[in-house]
N, C-alpha and C. Protein backbone atom coordinates (compact mmCIF):
# COMPACT_ATOMS: atom_id res chain seq x y z
N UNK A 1 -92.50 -183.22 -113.73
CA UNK A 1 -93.82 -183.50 -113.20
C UNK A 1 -94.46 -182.16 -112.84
N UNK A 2 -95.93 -182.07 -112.96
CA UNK A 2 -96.45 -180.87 -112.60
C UNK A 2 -97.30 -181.49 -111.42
N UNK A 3 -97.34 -180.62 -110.73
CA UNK A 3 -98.40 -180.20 -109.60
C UNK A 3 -99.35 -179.26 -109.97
N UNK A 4 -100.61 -179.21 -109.68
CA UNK A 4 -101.81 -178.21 -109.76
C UNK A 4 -102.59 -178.86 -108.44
N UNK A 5 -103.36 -177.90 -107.91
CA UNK A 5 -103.68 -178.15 -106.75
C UNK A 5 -104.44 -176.44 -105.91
N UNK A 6 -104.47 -176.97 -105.11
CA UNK A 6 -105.04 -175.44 -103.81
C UNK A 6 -104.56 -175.57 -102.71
N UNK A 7 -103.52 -174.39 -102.49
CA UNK A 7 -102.53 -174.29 -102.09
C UNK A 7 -103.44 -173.36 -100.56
N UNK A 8 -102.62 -173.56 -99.54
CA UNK A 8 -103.07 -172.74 -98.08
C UNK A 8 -101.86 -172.61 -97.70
N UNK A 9 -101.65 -171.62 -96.28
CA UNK A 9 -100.66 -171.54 -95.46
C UNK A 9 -100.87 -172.38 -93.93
N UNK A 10 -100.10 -172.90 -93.40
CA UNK A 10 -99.90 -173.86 -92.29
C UNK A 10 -99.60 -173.14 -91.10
N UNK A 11 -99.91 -173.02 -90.09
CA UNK A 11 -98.63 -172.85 -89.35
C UNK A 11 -98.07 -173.97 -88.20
N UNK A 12 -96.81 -174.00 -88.27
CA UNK A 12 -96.74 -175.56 -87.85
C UNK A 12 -95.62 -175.57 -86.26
N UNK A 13 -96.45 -173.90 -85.85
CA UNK A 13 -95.78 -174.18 -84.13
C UNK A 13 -96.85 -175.27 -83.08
N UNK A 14 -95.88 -175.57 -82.26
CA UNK A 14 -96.47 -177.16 -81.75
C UNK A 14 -97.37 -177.84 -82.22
N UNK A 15 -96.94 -178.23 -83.45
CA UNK A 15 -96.92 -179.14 -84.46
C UNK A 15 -98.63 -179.44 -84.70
N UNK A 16 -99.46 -178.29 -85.10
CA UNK A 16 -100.72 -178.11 -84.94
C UNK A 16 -101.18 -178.41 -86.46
N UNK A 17 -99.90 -178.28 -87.57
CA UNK A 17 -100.41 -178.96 -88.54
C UNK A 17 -100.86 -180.24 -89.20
N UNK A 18 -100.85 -181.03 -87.81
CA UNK A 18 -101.74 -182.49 -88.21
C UNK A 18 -102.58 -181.89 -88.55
N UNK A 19 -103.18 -181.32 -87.45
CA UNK A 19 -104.21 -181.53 -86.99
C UNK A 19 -105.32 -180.60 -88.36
N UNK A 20 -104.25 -179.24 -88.75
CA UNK A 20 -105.20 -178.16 -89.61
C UNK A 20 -104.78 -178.54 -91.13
N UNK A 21 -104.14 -179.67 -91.89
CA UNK A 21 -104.03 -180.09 -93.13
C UNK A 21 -104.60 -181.11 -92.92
N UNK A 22 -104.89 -181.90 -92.22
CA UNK A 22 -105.69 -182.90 -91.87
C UNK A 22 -106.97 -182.44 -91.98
N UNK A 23 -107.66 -181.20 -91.34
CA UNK A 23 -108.86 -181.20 -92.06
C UNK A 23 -109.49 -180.33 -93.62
N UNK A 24 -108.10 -179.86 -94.04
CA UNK A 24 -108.07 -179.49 -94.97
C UNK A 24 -108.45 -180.59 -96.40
N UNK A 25 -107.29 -181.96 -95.99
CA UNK A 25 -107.70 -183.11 -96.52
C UNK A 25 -109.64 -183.64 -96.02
N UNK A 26 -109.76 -183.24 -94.82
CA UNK A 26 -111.33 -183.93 -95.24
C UNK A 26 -111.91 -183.22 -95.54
N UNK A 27 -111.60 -181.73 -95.84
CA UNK A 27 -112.67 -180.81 -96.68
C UNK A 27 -112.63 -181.49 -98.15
N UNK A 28 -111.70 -181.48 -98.83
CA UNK A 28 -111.37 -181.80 -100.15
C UNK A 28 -111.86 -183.36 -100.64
N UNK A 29 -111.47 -184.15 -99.54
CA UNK A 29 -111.82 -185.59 -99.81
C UNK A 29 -113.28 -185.79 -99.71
N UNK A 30 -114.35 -185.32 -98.87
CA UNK A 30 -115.56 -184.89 -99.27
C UNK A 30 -115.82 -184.85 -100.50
N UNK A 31 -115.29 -184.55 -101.35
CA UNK A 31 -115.87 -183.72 -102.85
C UNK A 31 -115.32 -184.63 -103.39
N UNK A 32 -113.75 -185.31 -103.81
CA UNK A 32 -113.64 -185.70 -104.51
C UNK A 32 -112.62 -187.04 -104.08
N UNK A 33 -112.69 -187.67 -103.01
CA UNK A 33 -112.74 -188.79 -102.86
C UNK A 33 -111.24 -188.71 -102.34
N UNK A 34 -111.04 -189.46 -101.18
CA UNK A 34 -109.25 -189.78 -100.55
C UNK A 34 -108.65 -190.03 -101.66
N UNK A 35 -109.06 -190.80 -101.94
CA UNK A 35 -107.79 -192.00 -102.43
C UNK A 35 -107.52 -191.28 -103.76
N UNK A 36 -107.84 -190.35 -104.27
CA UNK A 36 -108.03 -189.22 -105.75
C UNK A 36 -107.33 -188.33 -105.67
N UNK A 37 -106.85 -187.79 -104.34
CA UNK A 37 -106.05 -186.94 -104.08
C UNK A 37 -104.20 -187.07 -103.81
N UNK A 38 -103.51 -185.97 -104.03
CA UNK A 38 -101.97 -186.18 -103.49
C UNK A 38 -102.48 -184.75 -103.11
N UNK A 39 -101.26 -184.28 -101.77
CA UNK A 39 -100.88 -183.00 -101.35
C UNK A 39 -99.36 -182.96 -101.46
N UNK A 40 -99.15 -181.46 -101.14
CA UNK A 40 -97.77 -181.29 -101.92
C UNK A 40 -97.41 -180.05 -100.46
N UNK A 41 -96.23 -180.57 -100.11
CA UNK A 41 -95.82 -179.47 -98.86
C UNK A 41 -94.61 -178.71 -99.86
N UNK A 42 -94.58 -177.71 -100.04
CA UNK A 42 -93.37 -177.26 -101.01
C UNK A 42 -92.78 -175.84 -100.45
N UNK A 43 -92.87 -175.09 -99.02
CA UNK A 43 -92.54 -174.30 -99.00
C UNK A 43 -92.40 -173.98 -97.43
N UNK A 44 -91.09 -174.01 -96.57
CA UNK A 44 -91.14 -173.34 -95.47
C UNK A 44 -90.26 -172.51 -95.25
N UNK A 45 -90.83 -171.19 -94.47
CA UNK A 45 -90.27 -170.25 -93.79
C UNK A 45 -90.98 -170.09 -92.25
N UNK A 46 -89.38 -170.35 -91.29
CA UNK A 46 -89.97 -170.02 -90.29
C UNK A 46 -91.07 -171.07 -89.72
N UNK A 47 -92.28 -170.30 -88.98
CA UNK A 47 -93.04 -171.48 -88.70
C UNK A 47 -94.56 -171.96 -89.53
N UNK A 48 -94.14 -171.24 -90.66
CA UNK A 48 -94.85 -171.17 -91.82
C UNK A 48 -95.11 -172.42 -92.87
N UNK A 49 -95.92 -173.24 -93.60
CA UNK A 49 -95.57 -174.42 -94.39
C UNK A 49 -96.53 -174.11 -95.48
N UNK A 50 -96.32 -174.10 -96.62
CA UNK A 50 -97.20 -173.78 -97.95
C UNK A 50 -97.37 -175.50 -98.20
N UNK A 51 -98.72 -175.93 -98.08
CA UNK A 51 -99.02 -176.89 -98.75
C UNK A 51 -100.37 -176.98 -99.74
N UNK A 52 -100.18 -178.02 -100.97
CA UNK A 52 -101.37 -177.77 -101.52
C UNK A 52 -101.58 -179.02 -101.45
N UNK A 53 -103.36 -179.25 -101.76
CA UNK A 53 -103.72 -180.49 -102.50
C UNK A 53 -104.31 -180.24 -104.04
N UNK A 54 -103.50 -181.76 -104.79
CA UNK A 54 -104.47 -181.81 -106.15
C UNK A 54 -104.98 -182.91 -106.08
N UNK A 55 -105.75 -183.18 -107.05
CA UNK A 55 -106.00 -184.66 -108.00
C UNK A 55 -104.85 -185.71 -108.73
N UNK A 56 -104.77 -186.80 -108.08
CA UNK A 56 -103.67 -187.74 -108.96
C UNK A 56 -103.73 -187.32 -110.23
N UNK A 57 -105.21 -186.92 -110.95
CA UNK A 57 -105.38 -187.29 -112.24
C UNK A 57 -106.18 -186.13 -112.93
N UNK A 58 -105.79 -185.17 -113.16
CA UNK A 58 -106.70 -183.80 -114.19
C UNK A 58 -106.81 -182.75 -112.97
N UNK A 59 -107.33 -181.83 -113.12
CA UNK A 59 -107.39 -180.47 -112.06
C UNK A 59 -108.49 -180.68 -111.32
N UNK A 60 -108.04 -180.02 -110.11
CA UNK A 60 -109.00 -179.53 -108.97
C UNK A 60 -109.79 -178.39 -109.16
N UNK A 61 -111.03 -178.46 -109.19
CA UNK A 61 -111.63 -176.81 -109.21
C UNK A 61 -111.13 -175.74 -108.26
N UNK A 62 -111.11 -175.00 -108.73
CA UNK A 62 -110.43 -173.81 -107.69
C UNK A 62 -108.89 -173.69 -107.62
N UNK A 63 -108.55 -174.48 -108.88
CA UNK A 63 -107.05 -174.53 -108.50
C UNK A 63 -106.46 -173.02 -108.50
N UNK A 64 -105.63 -172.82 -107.55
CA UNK A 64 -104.78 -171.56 -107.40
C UNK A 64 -103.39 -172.01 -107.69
N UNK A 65 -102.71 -172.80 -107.71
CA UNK A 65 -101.25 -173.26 -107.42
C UNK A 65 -100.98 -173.97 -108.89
N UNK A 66 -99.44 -173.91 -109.34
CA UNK A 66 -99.38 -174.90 -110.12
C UNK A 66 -97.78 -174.75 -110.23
N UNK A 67 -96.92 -176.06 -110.24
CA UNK A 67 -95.35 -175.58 -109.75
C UNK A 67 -94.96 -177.06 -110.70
N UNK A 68 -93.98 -176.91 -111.59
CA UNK A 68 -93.05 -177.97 -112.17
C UNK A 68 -92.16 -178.40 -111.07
N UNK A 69 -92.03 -179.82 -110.64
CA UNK A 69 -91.54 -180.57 -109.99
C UNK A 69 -89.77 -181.11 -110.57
N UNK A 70 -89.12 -182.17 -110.21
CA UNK A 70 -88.25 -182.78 -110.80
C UNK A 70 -89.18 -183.93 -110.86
N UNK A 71 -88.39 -184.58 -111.97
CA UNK A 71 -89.32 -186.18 -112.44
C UNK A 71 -88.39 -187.19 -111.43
N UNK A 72 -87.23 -187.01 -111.18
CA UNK A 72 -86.22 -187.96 -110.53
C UNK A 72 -85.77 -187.64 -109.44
N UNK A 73 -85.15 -188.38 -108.54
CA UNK A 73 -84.75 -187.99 -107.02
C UNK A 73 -85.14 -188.03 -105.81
N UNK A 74 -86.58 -188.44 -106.07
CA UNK A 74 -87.44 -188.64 -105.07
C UNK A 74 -87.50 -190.01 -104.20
N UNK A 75 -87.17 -189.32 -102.75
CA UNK A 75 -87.33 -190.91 -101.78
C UNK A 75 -88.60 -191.33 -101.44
N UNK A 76 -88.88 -192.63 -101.66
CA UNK A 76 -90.33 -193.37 -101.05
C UNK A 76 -90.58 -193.71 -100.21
N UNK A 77 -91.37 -193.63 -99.07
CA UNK A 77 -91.34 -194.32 -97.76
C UNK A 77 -93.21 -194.49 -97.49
N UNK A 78 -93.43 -195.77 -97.21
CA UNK A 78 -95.01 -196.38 -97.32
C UNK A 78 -94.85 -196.04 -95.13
N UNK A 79 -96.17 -196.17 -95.25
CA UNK A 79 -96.35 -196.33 -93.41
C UNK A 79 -97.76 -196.21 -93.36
N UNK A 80 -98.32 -196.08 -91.74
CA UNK A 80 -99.67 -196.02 -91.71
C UNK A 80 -99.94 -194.37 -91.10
N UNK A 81 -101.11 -194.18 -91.42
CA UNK A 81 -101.41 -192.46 -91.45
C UNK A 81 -101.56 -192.05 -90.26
N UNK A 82 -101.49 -193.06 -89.13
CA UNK A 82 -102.02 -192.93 -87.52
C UNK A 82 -100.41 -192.71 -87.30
N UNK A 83 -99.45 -193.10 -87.95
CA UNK A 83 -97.77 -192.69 -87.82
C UNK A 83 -97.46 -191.62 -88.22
N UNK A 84 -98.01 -191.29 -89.04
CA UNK A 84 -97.69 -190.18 -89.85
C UNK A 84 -96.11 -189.36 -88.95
N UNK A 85 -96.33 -189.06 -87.48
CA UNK A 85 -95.64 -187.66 -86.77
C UNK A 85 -94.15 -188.70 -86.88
N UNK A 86 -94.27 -189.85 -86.92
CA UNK A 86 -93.63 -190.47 -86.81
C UNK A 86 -92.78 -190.75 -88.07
N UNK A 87 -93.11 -190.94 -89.12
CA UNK A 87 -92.31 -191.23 -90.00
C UNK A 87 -91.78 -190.40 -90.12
N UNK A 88 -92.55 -188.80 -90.00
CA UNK A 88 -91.52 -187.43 -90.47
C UNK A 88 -90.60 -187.14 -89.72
N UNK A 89 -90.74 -187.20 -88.12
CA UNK A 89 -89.87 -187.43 -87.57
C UNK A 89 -88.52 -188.37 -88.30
N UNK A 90 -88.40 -189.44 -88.60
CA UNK A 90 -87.61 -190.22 -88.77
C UNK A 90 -86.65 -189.70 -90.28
N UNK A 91 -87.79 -188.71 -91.13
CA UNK A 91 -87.25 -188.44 -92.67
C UNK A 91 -86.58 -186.96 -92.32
N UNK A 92 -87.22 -186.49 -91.13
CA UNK A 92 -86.16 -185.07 -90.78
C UNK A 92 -84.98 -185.19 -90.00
N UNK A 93 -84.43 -186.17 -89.87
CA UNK A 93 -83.61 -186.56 -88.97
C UNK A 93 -82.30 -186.20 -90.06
N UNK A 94 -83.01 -186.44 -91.34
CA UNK A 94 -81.74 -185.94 -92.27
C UNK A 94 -81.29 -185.12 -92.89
N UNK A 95 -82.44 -184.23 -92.73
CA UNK A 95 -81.90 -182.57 -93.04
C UNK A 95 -83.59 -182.37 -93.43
N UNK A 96 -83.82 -181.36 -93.67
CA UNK A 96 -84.81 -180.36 -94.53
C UNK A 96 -85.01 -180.77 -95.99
N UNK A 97 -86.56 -180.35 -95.97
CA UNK A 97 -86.62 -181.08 -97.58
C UNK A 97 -86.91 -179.71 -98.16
N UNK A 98 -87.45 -180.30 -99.46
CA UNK A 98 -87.27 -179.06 -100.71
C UNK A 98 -89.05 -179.53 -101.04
N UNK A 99 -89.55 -180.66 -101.44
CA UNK A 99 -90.89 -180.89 -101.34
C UNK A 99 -91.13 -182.26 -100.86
N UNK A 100 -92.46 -182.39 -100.57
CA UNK A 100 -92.84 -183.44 -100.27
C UNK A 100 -93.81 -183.72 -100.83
N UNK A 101 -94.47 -185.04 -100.84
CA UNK A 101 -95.84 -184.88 -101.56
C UNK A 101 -96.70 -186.11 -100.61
N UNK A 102 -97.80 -186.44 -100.28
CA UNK A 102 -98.34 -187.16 -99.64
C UNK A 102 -99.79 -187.98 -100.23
N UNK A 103 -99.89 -188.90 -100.42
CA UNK A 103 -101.10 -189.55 -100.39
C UNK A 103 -101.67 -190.70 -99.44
N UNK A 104 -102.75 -190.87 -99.40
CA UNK A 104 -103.53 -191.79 -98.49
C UNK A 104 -104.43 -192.59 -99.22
N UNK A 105 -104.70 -193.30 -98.01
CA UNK A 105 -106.10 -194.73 -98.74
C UNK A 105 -107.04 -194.79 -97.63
N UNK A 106 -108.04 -195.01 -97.62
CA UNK A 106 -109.20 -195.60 -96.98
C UNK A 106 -108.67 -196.51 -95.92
N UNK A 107 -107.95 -197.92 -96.16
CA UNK A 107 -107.28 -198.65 -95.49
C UNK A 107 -106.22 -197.97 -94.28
N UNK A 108 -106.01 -196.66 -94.16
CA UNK A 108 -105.13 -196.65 -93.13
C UNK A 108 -103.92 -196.56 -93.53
N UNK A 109 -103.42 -196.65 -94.93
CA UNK A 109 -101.69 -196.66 -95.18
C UNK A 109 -101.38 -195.10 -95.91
N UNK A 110 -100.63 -195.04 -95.97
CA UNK A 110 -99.97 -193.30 -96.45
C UNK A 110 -98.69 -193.58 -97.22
N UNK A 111 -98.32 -192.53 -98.18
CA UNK A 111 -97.08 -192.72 -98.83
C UNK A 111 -96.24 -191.50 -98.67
N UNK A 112 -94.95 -191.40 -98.68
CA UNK A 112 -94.67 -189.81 -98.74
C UNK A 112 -93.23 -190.03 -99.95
N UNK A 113 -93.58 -189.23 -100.34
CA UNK A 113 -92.11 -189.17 -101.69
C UNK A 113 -92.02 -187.74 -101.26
N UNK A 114 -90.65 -187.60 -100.80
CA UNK A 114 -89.90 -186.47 -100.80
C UNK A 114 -88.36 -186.16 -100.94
N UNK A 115 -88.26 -185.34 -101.31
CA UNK A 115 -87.11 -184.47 -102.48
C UNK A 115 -86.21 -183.47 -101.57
N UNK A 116 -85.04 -183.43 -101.23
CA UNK A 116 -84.07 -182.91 -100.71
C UNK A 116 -83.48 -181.98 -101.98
């Protein structure tokens, strides 16, 4: 699987990256619609988190990022986006991941497939 997307740096001491990929997502969703988008967390050091967003479907303008994925291996877990601190909580309980990827809906629900 490929990823393409526009990639930023996070920083995620007391856990302030709801709050600053969160409006990263409503910069982007502006333009080209929630529910059109996945983001992709694929990189931490420290208190550092490389995440990007793309398009489910063809490129993002401005894309800077673009990284081959695995097609298989990936765990699914559905929830609602007001949980969000919560589910990750519950998926780090088992170690550190390698990527994650995230999408949302209008309705309030969220998905996260992520890769150990």
């Amino acid at each position: 699987m490929i990823f393409k997307g526009i990639s930023r740096d996070f920083d995620l001491t007391d856990e302030q990256q709801y709050e600053t990929i969160g409006c990263f997502w409503d910069e982007l969703a502006l333009l080209y619609g929630l529910e059109n988008l996945r983001g992709l967390g694929y990189y931490w050091k420290g208190n550092i988190l490389s995440y990007a967003i793309g398009l489910k479907n063809g490129d993002i303008e401005g894309c800077n990022f673009c990284i081959e994925l695995p097609d298989t291996g990936w765990i699914l877990v559905n929830g609602k986006t007001d949980n969000l601190k919560e589910l990750y909580d519950e998926i780090y309980k088992s170690g550190s991941l390698k990527y994650e990827i995230e999408t949302f809906n209008e309705n309030g629900e969220c998905q996260i497939k992520y890769y150990r």
